[in-house]
PDB file of N, CA and C in Angstrom:
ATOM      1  N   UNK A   1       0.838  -1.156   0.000  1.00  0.00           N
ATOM      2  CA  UNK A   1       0.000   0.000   0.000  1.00  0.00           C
ATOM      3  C   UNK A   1       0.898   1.239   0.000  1.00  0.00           C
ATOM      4  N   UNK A   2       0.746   2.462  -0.674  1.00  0.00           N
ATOM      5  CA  UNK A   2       1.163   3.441  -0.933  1.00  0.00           C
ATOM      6  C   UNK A   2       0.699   4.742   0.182  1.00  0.00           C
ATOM      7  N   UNK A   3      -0.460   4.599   0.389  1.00  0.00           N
ATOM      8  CA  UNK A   3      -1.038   5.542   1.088  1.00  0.00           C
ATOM      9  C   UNK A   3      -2.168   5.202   2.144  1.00  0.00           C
ATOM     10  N   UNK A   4      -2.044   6.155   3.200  1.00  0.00           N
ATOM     11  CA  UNK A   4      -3.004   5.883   3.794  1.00  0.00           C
ATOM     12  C   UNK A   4      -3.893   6.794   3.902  1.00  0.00           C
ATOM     13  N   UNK A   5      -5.672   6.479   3.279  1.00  0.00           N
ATOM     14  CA  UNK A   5      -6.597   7.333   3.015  1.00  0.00           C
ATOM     15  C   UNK A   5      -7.926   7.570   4.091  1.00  0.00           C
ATOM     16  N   UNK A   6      -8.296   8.692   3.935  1.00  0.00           N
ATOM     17  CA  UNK A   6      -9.704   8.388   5.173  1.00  0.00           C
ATOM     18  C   UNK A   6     -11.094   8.222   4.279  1.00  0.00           C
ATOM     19  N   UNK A   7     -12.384   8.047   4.565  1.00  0.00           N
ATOM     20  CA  UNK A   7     -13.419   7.645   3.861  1.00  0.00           C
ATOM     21  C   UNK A   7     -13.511   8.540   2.979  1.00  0.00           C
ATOM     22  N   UNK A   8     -13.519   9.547   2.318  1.00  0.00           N
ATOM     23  CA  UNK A   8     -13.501   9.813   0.940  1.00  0.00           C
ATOM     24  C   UNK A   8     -12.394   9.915   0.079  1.00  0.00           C
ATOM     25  N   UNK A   9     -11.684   8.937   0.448  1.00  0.00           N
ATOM     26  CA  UNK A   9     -10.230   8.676  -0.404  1.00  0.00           C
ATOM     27  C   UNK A   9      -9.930   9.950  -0.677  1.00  0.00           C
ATOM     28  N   UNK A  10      -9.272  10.630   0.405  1.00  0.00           N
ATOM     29  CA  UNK A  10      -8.287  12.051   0.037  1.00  0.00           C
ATOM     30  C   UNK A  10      -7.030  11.164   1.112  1.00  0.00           C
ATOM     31  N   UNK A  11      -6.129  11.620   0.771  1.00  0.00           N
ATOM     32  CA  UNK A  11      -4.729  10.797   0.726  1.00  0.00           C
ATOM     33  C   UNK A  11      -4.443  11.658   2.435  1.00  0.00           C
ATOM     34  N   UNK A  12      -4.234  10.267   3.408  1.00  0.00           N
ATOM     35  CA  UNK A  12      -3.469  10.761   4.953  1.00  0.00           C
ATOM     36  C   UNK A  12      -1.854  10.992   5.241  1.00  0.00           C
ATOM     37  N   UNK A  13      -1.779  10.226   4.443  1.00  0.00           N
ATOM     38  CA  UNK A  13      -0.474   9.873   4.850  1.00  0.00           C
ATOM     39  C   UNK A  13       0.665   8.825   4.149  1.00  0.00           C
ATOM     40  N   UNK A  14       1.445   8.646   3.978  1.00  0.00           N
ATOM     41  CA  UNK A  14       2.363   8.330   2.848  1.00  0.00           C
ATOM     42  C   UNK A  14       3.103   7.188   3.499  1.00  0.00           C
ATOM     43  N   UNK A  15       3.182   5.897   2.700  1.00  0.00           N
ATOM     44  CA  UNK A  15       3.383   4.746   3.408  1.00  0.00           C
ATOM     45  C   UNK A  15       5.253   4.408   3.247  1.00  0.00           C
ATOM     46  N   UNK A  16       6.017   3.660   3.892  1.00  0.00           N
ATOM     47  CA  UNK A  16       7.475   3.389   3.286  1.00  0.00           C
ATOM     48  C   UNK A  16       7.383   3.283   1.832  1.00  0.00           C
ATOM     49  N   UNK A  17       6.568   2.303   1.286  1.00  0.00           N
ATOM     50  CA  UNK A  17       6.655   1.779   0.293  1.00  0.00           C
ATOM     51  C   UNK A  17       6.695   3.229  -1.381  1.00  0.00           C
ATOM     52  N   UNK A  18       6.016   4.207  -0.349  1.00  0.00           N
ATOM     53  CA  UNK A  18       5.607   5.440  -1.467  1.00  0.00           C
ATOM     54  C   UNK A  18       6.958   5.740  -1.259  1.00  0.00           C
ATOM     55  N   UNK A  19       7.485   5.799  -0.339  1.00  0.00           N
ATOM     56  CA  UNK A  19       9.128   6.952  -0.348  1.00  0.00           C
ATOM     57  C   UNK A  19      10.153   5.771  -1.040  1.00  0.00           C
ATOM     58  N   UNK A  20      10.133   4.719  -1.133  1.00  0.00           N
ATOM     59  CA  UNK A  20      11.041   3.837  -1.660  1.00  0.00           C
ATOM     60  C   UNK A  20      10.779   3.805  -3.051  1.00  0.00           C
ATOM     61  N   UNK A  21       9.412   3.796  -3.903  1.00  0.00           N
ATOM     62  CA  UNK A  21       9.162   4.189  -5.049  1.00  0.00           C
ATOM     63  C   UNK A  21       9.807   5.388  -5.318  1.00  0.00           C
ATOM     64  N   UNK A  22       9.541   6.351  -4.639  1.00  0.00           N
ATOM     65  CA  UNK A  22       9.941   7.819  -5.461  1.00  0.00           C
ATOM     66  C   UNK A  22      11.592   7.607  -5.287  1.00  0.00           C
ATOM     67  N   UNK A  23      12.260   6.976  -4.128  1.00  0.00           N
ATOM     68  CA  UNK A  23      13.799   7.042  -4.201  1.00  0.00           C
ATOM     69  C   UNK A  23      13.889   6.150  -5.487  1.00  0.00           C
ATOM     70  N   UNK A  24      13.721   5.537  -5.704  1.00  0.00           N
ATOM     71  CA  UNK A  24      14.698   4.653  -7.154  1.00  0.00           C
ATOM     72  C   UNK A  24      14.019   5.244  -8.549  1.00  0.00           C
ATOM     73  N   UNK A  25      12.662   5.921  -8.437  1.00  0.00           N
ATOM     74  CA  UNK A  25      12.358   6.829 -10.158  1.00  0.00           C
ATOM     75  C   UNK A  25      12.547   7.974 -10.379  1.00  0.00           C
ATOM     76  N   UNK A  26      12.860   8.650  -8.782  1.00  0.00           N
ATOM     77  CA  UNK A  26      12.577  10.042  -8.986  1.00  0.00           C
ATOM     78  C   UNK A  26      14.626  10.752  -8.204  1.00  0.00           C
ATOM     79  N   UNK A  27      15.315   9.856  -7.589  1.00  0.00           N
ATOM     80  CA  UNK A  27      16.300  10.225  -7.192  1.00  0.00           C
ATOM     81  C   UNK A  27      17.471   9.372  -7.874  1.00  0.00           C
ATOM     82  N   UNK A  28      17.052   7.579  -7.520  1.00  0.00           N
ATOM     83  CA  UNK A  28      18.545   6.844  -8.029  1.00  0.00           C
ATOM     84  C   UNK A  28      18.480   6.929  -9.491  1.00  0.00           C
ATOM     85  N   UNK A  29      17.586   6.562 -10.102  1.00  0.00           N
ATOM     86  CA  UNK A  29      17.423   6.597 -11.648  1.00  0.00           C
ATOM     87  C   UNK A  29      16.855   8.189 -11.960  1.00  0.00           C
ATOM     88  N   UNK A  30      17.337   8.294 -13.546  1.00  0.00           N
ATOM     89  CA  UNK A  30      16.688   9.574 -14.457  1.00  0.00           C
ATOM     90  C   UNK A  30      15.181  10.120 -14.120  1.00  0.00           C
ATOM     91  N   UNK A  31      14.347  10.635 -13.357  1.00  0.00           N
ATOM     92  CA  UNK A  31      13.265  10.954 -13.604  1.00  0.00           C
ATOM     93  C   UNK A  31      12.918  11.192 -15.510  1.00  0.00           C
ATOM     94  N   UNK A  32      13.774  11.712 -15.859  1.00  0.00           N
ATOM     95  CA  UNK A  32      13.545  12.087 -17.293  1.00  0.00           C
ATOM     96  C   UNK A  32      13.585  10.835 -18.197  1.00  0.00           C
ATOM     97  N   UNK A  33      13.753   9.611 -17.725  1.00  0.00           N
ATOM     98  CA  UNK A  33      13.917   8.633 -18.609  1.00  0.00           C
ATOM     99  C   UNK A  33      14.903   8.024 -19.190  1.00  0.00           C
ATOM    100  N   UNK A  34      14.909   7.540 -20.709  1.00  0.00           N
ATOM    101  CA  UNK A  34      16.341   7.393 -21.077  1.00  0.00           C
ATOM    102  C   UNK A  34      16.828   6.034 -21.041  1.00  0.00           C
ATOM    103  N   UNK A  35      18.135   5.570 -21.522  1.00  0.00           N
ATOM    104  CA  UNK A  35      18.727   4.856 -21.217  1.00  0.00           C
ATOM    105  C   UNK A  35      20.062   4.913 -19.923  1.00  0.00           C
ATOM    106  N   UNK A  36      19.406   4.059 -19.273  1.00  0.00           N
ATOM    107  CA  UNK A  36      19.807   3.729 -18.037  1.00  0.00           C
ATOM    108  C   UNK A  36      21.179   2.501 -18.279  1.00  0.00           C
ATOM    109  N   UNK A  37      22.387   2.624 -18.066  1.00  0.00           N
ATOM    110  CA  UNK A  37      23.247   1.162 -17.958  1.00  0.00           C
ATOM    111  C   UNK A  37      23.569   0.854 -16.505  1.00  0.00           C
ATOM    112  N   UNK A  38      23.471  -0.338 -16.069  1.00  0.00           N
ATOM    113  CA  UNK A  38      23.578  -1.518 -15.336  1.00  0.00           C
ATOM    114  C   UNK A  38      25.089  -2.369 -15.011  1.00  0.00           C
ATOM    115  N   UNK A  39      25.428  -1.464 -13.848  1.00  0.00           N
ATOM    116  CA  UNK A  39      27.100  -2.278 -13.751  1.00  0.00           C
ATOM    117  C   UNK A  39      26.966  -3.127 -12.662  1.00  0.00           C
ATOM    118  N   UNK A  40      27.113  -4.505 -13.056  1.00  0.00           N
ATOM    119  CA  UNK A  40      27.846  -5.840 -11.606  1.00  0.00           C
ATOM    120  C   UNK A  40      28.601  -4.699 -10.527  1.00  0.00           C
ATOM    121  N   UNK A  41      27.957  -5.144  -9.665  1.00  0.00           N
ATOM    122  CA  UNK A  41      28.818  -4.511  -8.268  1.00  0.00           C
ATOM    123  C   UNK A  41      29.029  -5.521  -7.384  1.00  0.00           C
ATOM    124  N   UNK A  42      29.867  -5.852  -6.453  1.00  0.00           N
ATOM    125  CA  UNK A  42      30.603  -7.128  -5.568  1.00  0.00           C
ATOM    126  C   UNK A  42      31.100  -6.727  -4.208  1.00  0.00           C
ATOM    127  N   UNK A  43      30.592  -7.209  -2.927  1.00  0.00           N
ATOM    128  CA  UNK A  43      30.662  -6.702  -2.156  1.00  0.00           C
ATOM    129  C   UNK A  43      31.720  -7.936  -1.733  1.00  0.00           C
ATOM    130  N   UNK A  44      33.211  -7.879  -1.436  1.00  0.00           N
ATOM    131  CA  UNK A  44      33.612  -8.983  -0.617  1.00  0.00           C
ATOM    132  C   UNK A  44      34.644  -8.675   0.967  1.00  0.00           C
ATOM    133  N   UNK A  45      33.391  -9.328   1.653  1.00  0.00           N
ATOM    134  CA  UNK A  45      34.052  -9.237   2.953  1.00  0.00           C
ATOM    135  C   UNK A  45      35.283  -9.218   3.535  1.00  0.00           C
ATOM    136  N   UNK A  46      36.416  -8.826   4.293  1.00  0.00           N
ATOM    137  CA  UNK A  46      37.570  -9.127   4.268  1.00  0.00           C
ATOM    138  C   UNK A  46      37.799 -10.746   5.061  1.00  0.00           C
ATOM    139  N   UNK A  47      36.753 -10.969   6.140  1.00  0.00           N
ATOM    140  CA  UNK A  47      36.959 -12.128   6.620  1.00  0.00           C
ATOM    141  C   UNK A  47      36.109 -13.205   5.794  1.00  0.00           C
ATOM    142  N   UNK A  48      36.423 -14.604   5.550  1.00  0.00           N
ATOM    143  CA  UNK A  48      35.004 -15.431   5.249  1.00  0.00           C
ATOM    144  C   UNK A  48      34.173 -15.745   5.935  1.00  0.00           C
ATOM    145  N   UNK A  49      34.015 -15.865   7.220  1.00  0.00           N
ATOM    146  CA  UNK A  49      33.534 -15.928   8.314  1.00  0.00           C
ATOM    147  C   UNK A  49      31.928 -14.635   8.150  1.00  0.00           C
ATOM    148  N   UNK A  50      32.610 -13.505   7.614  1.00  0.00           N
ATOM    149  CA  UNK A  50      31.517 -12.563   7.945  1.00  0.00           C
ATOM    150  C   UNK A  50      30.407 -12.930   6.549  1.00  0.00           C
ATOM    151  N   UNK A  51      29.576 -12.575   7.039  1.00  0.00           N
ATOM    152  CA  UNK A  51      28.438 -12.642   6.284  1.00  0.00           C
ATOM    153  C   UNK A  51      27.943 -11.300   5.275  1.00  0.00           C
ATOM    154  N   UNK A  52      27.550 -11.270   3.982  1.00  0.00           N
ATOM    155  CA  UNK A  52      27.407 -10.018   3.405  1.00  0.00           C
ATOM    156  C   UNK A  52      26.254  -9.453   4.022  1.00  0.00           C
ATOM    157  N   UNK A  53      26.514  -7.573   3.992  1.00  0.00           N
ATOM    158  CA  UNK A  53      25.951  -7.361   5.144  1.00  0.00           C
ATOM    159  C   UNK A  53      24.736  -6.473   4.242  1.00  0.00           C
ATOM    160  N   UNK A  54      25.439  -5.882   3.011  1.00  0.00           N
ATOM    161  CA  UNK A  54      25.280  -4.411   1.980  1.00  0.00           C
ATOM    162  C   UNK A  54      25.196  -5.262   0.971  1.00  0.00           C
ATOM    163  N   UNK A  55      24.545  -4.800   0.258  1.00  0.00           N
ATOM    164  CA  UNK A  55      24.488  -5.424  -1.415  1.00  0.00           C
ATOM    165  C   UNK A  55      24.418  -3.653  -2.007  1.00  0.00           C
ATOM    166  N   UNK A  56      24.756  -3.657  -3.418  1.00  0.00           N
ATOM    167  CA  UNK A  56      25.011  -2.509  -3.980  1.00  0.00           C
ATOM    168  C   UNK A  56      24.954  -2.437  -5.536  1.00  0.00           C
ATOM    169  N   UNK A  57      24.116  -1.600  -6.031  1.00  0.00           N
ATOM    170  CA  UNK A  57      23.818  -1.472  -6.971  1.00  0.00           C
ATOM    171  C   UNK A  57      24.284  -0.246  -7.916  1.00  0.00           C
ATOM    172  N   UNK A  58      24.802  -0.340  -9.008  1.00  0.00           N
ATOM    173  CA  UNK A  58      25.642   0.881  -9.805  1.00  0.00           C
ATOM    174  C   UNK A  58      24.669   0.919 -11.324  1.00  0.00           C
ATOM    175  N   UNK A  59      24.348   2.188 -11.262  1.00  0.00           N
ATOM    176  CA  UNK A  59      24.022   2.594 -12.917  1.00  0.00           C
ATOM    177  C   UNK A  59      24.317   4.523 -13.528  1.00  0.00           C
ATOM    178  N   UNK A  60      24.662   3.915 -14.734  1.00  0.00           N
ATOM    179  CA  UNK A  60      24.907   5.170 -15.233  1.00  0.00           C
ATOM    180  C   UNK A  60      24.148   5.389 -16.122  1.00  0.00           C
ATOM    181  N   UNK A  61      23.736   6.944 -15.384  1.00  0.00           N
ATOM    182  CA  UNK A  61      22.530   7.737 -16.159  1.00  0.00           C
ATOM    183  C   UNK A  61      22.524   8.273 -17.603  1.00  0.00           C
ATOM    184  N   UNK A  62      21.748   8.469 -18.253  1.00  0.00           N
ATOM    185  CA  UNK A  62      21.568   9.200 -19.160  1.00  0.00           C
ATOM    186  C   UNK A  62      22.150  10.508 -19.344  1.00  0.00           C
ATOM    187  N   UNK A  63      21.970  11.047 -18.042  1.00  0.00           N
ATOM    188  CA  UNK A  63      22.138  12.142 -18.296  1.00  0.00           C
ATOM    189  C   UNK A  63      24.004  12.776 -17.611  1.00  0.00           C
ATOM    190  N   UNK A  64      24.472  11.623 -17.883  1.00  0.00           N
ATOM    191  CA  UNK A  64      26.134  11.509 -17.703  1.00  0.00           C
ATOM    192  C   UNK A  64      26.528  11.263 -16.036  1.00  0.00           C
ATOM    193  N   UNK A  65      25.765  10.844 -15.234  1.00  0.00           N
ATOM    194  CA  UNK A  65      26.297  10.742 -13.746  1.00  0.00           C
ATOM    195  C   UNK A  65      26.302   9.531 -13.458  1.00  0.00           C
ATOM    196  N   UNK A  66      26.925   8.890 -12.601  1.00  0.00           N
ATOM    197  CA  UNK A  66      27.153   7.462 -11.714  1.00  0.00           C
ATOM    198  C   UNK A  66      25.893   7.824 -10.550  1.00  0.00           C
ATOM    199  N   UNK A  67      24.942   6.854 -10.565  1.00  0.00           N
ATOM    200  CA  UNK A  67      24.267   6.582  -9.484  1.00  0.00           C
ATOM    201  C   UNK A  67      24.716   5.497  -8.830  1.00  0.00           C
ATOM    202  N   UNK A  68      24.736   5.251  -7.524  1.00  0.00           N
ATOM    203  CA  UNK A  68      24.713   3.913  -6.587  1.00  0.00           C
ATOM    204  C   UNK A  68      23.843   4.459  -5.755  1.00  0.00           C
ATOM    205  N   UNK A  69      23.503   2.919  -5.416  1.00  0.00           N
ATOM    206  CA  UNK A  69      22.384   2.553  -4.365  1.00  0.00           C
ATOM    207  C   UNK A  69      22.566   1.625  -3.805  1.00  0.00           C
ATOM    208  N   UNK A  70      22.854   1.677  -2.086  1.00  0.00           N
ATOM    209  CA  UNK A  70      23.461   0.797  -1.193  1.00  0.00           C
ATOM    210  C   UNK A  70      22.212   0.321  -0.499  1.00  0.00           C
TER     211      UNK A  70
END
């Protein structure tokens, strides 16, 4: 659910799920669209023992910048 509404569906309040949408269309990726590229990113622990903790995601925008998203 995106929102939380009262009986005549006018919008209360704004759920995680709405702010996690707008972070990856409207901040990590182009709002403007475009072609988006997709780089492998690799997180490796220094011990083996530890467990991965972060996963991480890399793309470069359209509009010439490096996004990541941890």
């Amino acid at each position: 659910m995106l929102f939380g509404m009262d009986e005549r569906s006018n919008i209360t309040s704004r759920f995680a799920t709405y702010f996690g949408a707008r972070l990856l269309t409207q901040e990590w990726l182009s709002p403007g669209g475009g072609e988006h590229e997709m780089y492998a990113t690799a997180l490796q622990p220094r011990l083996k023992s530890v467990q991965k903790v972060v996963s991480a995601y890399a793309v470069y925008r359209p509009d010439g910048l490096w996004s990541l998203l941890l």
